[in-house]
Protein backbone atom coordinates (compact mmCIF):
# COMPACT_ATOMS: atom_id res chain seq x y z
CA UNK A 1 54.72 18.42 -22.61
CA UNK A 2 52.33 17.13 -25.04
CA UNK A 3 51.90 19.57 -28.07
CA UNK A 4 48.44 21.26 -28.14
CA UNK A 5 45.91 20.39 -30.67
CA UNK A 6 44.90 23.54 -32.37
CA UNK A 7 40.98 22.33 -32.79
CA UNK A 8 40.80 21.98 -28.57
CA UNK A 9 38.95 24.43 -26.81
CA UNK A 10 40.58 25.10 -22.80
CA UNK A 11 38.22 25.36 -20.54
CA UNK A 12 38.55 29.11 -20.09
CA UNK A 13 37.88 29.36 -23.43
CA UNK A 14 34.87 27.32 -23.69
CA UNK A 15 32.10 29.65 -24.13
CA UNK A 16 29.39 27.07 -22.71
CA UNK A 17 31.35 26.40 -19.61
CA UNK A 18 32.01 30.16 -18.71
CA UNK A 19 27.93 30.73 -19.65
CA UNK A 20 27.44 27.60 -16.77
CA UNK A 21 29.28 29.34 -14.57
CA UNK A 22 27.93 32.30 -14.99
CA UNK A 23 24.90 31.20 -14.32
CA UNK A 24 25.60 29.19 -11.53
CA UNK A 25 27.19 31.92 -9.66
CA UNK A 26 23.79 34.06 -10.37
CA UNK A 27 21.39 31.52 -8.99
CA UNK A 28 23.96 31.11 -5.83
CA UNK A 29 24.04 35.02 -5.33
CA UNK A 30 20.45 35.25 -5.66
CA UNK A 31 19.60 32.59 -3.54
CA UNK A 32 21.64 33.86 -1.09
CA UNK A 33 20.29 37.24 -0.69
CA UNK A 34 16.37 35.39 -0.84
CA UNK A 35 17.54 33.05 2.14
CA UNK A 36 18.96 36.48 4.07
CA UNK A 37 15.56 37.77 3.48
CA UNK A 38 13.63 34.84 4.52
CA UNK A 39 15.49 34.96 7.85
CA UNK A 40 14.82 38.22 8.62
CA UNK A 41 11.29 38.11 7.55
CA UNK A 42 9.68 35.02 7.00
CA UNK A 43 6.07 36.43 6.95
CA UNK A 44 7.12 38.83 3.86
CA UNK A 45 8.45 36.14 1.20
CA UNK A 46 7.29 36.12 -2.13
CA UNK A 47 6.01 32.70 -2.52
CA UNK A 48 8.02 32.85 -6.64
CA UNK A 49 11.14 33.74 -4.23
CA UNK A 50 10.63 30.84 -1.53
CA UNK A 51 10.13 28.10 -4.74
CA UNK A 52 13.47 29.20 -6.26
CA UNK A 53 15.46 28.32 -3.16
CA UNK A 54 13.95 25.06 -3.02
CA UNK A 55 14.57 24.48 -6.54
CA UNK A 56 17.92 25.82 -5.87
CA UNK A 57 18.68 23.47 -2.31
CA UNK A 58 16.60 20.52 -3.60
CA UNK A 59 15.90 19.79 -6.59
CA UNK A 60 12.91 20.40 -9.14
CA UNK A 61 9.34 19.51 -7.73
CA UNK A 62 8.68 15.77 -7.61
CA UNK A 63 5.11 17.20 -7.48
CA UNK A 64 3.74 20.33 -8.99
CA UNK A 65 -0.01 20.11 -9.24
CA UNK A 66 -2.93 22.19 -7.69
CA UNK A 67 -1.90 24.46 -5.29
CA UNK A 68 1.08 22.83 -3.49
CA UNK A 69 4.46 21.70 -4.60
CA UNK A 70 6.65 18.97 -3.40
CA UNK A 71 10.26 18.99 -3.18
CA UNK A 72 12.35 15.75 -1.26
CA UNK A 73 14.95 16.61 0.63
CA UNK A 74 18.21 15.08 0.28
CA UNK A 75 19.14 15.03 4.22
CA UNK A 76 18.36 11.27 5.20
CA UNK A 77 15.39 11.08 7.45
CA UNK A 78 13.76 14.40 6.43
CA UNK A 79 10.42 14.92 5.38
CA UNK A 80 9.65 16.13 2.10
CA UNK A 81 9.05 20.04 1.85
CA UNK A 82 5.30 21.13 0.71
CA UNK A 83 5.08 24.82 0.10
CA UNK A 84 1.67 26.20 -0.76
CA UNK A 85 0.75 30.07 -2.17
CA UNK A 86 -0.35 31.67 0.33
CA UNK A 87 -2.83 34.81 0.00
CA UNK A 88 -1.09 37.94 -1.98
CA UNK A 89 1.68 35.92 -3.79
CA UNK A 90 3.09 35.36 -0.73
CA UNK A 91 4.43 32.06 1.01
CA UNK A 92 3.74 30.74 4.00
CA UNK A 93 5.76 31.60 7.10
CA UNK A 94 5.77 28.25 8.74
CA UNK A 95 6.89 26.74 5.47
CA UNK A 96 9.59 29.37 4.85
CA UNK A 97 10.87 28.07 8.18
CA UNK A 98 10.29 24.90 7.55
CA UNK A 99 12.54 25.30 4.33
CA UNK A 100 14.83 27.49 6.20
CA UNK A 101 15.23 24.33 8.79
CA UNK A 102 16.00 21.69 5.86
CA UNK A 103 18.57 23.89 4.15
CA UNK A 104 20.56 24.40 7.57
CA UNK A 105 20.53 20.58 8.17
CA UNK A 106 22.37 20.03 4.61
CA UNK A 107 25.16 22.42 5.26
């Protein structure tokens, strides 16, 4: 065994990498409980709500202008997603399922 250099950080002590993690496992857990309530409710999503996912599924906006933003989505073949503010902060239901669709072809 090679002897250990006393300047090397581990990765479970690496302080940047647990923070990552961290984080990672928060935007997973929150997405997660978003996506249960988009299911069970797609005309009651918070339009903030239904842009995290897609952020989270696909990516940041190629587009993010005027009233609609545009996300590509990594599934060959698939349209891109537009999702729009609807009236009350709220989303759009045909575009939550529309999102809702896209996500179940990537898993």
């Amino acid at each position: 065994m090679a002897p250990r250099d006393e300047n090397r950080i581990g990765p479970g002590e690496n302080p940047l990498m647990m923070m990552s993690l961290l984080v990672l496992s928060w935007v997973v857990l929150g997405t997660a409980k978003i996506i249960a309530q988009m299911r069970e409710s797609p005309k009651n999503v918070a339009y903030t709500d239904l842009h995290r996912v897609c952020e989270a599924y696909f990516g940041p906006a190629r587009q993010h202008g005027g009233s609609h933003a545009v996300f590509a989505v990594p599934a060959p073949g698939s349209p891109p997603i537009n999702i729009q503010e609807g009236r009350g902060g709220k989303a759009k239901p045909y575009q939550v399922r529309q999102v809702l669709k896209a996500i179940d072809k990537q898993r």
